[in-house]
Protein backbone atom coordinates (compact mmCIF):
# COMPACT_ATOMS: atom_id res chain seq x y z
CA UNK A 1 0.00 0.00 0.00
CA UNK A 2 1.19 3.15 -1.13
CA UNK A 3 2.56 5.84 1.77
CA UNK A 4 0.94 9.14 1.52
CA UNK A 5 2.41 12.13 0.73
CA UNK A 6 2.81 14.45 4.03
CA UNK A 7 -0.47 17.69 4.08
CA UNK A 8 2.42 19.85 2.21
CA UNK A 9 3.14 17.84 -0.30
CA UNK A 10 -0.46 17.36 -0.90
CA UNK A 11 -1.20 20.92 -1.32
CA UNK A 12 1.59 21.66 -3.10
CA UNK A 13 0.74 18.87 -5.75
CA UNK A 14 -2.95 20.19 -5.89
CA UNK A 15 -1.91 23.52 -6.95
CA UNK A 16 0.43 22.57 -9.98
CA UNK A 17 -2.25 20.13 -11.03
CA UNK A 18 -4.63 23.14 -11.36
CA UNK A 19 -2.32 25.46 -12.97
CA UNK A 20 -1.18 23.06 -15.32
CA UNK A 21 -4.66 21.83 -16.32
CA UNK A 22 -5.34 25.60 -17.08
CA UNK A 23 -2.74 25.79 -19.29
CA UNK A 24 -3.52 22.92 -20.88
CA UNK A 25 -6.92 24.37 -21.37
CA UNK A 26 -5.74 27.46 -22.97
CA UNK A 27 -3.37 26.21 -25.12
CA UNK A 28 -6.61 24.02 -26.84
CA UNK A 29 -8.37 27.10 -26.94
CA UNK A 30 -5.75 29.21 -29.01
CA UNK A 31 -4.96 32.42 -28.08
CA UNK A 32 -6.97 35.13 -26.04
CA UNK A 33 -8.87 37.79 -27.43
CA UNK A 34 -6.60 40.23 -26.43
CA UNK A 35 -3.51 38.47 -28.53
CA UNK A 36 -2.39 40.52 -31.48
CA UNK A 37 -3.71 40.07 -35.30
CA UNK A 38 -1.67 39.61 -37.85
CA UNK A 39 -1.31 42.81 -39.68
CA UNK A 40 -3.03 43.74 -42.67
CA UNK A 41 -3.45 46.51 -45.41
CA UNK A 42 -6.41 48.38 -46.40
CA UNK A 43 -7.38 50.31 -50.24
CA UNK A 44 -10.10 52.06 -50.14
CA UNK A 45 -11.28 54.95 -52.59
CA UNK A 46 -14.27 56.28 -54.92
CA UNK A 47 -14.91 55.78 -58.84
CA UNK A 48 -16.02 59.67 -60.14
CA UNK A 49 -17.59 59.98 -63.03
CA UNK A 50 -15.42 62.70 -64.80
CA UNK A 51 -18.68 63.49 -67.63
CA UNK A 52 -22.29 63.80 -67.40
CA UNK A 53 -24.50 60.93 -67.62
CA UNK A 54 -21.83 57.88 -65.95
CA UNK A 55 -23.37 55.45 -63.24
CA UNK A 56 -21.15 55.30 -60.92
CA UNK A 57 -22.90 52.65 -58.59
CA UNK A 58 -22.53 48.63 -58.68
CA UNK A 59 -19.28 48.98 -60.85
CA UNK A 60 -17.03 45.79 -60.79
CA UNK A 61 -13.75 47.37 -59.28
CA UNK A 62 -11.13 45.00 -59.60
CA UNK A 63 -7.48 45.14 -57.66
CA UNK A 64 -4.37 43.23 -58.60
CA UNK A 65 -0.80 43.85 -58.49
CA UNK A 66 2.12 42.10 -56.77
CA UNK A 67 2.57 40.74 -53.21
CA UNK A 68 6.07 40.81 -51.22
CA UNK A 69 5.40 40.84 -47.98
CA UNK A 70 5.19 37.68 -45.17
CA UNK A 71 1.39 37.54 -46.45
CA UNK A 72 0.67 36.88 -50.10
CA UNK A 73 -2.80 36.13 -52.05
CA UNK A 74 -1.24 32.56 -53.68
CA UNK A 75 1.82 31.01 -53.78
CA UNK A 76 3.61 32.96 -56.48
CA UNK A 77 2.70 36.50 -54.86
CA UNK A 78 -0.02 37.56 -57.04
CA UNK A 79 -2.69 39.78 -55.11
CA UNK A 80 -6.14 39.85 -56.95
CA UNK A 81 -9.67 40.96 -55.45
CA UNK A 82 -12.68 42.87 -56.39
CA UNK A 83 -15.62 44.23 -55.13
CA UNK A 84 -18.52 46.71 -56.30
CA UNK A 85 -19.21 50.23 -55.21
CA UNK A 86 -22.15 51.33 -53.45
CA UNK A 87 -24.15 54.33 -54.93
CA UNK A 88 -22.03 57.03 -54.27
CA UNK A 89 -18.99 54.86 -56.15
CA UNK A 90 -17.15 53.96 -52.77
CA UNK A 91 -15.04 50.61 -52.54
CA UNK A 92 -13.05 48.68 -49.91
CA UNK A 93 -10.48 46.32 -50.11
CA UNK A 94 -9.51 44.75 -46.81
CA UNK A 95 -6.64 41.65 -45.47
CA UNK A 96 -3.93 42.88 -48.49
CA UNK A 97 -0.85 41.60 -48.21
CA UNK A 98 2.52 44.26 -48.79
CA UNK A 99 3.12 45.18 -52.44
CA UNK A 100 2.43 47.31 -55.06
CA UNK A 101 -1.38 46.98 -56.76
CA UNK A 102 -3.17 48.96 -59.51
CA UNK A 103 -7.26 49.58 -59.35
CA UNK A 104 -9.54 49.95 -61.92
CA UNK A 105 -13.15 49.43 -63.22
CA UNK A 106 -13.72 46.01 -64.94
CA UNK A 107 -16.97 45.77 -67.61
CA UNK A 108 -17.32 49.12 -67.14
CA UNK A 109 -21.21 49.75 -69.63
CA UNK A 110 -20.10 51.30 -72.75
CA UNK A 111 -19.14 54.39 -73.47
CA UNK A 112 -17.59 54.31 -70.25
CA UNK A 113 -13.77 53.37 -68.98
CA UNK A 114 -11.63 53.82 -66.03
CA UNK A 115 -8.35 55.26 -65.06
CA UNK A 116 -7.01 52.90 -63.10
CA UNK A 117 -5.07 54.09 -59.47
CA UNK A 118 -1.53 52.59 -60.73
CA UNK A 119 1.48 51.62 -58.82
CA UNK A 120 -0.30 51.91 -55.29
CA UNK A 121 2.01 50.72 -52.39
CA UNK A 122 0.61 48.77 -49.70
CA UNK A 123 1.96 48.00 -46.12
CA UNK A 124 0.58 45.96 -43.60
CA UNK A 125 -0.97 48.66 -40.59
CA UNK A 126 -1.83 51.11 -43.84
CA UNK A 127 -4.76 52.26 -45.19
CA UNK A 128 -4.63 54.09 -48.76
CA UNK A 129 -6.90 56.45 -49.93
CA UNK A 130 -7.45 55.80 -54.15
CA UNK A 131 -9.53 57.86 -56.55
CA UNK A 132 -10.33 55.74 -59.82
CA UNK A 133 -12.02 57.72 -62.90
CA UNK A 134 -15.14 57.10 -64.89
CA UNK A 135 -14.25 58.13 -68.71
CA UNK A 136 -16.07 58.40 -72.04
CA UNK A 137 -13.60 55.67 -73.99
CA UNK A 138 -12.14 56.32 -77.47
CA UNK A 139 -12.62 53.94 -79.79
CA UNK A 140 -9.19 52.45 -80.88
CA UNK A 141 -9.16 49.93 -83.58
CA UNK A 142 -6.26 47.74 -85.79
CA UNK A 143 -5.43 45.42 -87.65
CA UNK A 144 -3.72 42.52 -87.63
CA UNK A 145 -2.31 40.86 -90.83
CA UNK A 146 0.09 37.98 -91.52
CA UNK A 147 3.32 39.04 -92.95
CA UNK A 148 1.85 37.76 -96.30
CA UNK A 149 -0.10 40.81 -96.30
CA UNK A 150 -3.58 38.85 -95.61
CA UNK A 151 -5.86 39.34 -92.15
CA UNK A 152 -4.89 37.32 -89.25
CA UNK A 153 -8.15 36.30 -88.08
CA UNK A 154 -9.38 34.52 -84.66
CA UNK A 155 -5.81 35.87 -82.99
CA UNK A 156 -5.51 37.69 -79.47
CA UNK A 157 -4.19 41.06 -79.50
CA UNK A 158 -3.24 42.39 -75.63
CA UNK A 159 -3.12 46.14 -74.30
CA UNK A 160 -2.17 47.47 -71.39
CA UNK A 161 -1.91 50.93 -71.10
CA UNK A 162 -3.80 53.77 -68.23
CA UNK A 163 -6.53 51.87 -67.73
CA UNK A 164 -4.54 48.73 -67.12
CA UNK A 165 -1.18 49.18 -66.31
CA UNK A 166 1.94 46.71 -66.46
CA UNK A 167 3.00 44.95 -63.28
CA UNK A 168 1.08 42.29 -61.51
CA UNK A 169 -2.07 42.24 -64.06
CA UNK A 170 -2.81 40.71 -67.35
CA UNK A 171 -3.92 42.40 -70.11
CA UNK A 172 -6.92 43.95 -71.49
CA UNK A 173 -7.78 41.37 -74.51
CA UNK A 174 -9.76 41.85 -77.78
CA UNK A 175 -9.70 38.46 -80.44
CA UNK A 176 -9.20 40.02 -83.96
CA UNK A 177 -12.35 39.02 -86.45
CA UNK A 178 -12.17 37.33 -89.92
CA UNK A 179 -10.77 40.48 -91.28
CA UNK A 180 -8.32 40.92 -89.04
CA UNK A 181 -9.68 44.07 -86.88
CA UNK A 182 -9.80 44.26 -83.01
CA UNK A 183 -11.31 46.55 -81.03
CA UNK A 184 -10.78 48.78 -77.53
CA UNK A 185 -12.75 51.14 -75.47
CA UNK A 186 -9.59 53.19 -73.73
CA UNK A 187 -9.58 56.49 -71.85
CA UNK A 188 -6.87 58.58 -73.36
CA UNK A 189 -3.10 58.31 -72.76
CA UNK A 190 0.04 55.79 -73.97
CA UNK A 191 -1.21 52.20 -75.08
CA UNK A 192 1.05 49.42 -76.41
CA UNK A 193 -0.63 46.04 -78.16
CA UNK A 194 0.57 42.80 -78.42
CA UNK A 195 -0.22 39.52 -80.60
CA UNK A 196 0.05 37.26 -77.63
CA UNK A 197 0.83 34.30 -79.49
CA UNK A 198 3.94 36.08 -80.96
CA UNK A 199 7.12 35.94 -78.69
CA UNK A 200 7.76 39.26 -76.79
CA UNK A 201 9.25 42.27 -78.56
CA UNK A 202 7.79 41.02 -81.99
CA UNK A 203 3.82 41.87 -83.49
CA UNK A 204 4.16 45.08 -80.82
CA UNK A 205 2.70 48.60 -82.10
CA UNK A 206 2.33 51.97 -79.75
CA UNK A 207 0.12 54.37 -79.89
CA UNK A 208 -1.05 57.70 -78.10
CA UNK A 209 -4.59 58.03 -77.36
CA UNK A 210 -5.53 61.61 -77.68
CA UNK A 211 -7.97 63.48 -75.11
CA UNK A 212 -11.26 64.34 -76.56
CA UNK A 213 -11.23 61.93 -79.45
CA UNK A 214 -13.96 59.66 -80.45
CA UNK A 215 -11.84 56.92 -82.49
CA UNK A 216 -8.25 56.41 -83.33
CA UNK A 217 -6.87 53.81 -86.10
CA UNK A 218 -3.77 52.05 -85.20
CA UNK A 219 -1.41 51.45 -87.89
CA UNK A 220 -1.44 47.40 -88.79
CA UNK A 221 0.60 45.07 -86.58
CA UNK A 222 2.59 41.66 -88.60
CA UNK A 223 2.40 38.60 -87.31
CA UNK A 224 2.65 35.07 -87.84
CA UNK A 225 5.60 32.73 -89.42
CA UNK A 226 7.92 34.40 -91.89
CA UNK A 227 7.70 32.64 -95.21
CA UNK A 228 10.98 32.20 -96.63
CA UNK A 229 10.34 33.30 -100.51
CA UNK A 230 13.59 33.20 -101.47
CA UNK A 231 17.09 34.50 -101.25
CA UNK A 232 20.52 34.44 -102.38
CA UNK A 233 23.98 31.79 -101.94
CA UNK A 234 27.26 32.78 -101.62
CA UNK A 235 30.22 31.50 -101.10
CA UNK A 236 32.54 31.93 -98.06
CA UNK A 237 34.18 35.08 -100.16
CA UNK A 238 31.00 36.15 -100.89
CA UNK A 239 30.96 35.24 -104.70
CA UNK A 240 27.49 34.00 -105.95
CA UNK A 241 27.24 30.39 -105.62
CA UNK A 242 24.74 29.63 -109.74
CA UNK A 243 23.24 25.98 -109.71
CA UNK A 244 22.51 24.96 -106.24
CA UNK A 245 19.17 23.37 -105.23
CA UNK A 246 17.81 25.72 -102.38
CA UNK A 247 15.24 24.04 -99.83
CA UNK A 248 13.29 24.22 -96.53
CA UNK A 249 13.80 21.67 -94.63
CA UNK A 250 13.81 23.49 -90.13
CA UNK A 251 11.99 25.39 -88.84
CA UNK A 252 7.96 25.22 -88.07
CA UNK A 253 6.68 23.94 -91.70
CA UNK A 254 8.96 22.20 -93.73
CA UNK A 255 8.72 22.01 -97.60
CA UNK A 256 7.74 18.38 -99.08
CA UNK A 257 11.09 16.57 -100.22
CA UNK A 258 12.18 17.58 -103.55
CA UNK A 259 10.18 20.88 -103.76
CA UNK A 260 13.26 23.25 -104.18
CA UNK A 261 14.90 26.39 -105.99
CA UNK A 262 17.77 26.54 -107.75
CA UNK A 263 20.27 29.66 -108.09
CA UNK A 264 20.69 31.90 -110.99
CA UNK A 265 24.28 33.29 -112.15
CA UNK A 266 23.73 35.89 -109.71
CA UNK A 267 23.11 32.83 -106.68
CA UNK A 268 19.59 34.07 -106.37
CA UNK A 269 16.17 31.86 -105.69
CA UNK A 270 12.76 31.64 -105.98
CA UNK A 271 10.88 29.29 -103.58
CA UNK A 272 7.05 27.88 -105.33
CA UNK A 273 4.36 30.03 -103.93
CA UNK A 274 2.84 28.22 -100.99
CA UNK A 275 5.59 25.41 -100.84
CA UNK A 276 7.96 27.66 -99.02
CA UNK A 277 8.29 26.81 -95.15
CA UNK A 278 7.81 29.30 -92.42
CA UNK A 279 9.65 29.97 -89.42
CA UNK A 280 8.59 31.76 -86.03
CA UNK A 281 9.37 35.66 -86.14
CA UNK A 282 12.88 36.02 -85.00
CA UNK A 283 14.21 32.52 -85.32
CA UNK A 284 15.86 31.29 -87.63
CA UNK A 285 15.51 28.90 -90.98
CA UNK A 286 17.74 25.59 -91.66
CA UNK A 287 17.87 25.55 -95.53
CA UNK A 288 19.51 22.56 -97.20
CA UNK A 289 21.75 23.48 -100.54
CA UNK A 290 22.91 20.86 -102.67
CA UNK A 291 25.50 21.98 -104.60
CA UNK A 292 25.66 21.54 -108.84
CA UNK A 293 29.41 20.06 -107.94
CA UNK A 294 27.90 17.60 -105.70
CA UNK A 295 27.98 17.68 -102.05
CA UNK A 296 25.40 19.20 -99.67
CA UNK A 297 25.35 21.96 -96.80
CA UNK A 298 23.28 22.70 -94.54
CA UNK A 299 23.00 26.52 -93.79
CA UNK A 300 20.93 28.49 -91.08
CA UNK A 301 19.74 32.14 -91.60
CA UNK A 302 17.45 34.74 -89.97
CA UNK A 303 14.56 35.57 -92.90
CA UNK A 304 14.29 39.37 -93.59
CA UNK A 305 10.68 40.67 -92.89
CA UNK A 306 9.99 40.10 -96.98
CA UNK A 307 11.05 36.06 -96.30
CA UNK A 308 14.29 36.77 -98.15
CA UNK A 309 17.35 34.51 -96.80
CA UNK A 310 20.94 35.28 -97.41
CA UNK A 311 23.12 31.89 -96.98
CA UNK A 312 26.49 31.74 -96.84
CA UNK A 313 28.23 28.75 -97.81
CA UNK A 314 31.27 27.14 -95.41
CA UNK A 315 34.60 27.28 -96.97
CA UNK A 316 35.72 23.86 -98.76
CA UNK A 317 36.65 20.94 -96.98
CA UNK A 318 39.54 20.18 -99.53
CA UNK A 319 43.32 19.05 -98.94
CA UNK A 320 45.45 22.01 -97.40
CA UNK A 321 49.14 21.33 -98.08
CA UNK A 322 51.54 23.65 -95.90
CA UNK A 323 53.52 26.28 -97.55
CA UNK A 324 57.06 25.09 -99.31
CA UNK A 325 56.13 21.30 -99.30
CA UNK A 326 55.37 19.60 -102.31
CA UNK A 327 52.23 18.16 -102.84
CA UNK A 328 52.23 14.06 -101.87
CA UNK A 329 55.45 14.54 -99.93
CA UNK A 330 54.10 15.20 -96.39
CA UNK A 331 51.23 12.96 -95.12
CA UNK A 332 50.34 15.85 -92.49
CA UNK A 333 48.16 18.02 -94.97
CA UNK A 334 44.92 18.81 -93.43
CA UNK A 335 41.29 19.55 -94.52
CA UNK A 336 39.44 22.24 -93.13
């Protein structure tokens, strides 16, 4: 039979039992209501109508930029919300993480756009103050054609420009229609457009969007493969290369075999209309010369905007015998 502890033992065993048991308690229970938040910041602002006649109430405003603080929106930092206004045009964004976000109107009814609030920084503890304005949009309309001169149809074309600025969002997006044509509703100020199938820093085109204008006509953007029409082949001193058979045979759309061009006196070619393969705007082609000698090179060249090629032959691969040794009499000679 177990000895009891002596009265003070007791006691003091009683007393960490209870204390312990409360801590046990609170720890389940998470922290107290008096614990501090994690800290968060706050947009709000107002959409005003800068003309006669604009609703300003139950407009989709729509925030997104870039997170980099502790607390982000998703795991690769992008911070996206939205919200409508009430009917005098006021909005709230609440629980942003730290970064840098741009506002602006979303569906806004036609002939209306926005001005977004761009490049507004946001620290956890602050609360900014926006203003985002309702505009009567211009018009701005393009073209797109394919570098054949024909429309480019059923393709995206992407803007950003004051009412959707660069960092952190994606782009305003019209699809171009059988002819070719897109079509905006911008508030005035700097716009650039992109084919977004096109790789960056090719099928671009800027424009300024003038205040107080009702349309504006941006000149046609090219896009698409480059059809290599033809060209000219040289040889490594640059001396035209007559009688070689010219083909496509890299790039994205090669020619069938035995569809080729052969070089004039002056080493120029013709490719058959619609045979000719097309490469990706700023890549390059892999055209396959046979030569009227015999042998075969394969040469790769950057098409010009008009699918012209210049290809420059390697030099020959023949016997080199050194300097002051007679030919057959030194087994070292070399090809190069």
């Amino acid at each position: 039979m177990p000895t009891p502890a002596p009265p003070g033992r007791r006691t003091f065993l009683a007393v960490a039992a209870v204390a312990l048991g409360c801590g046990l308690s609170q720890a389940r229970q998470g922290p107290g209501p008096d614990a501090p938040k994690a800290p968060y910041a706050k947009v709000q602002g107002r959409v005003i109508a800068k003309q006669a006649g604009a609703n300003v109430a139950g407009l989709r405003v729509v925030l997104r930029g870039m997170g980099t603080g502790r607390v982000k929106a998703n795991p690769v930092g992008l911070m996206e919300a939205e919200t409508r206004t009430d009917a005098d045009g006021r909005f709230r964004f609440d629980r942003l993480s730290e970064g840098t976000v741009h506002v602006f109107v979303e569906d806004a009814p036609a002939p209306w756009t926005s001005v977004a609030a761009a490049g507004v920084e946001v620290r956890p503890g602050w609360t900014r103050a926006v203003r985002v304005d309702l505009v009567r949009g211009v018009e701005v309309t393009g073209l797109v054609l394919r570098r054949t001169g024909t429309p480019y149809g059923g393709v995206e074309v992407g803007m950003y420009g004051a009412g959707r600025p660069r960092g952190g969002t994606t782009p305003l997006v019209a699809t171009t229609d059988d002819r070719g044509r897109y079509r905006f509703l911008l508030p005035p100020g700097e716009a650039s457009f992109h084919v977004l199938s096109e790789p960056e820093g090719e099928a671009n085109r800027a424009a300024i969007i003038p205040e107080g204008a009702d349309r504006l006509e941006v000149p046609p953007i090219l896009a698409g493969p480059v059809l290599v029409v033809g060209g000219r082949v040289v040889d490594a001193a640059g001396v035209a290369v007559e009688g070689a058979s010219v083909s496509v045979i890299g790039g994205r759309g090669e020619i069938a075999d035995g569809i080729a061009a052969t070089t004039d006196a002056r080493g120029e070619f013709r490719l058959p209309p619609g045979l000719n393969g097309g490469v990706p705007a700023g890549s390059v082609a892999v055209m396959r010369i046979q030569l009227r000698g015999g042998g075969e090179q394969k040469v790769a060249a950057r098409p010009e905007d008009d699918g012209t090629v210049r290809l420059v032959l390697d030099p020959p691969r023949g016997p080199l015998i050194p300097e002051g040794i007679a030919p057959g009499l030194d087994a070292r000679a070399r090809r190069w």
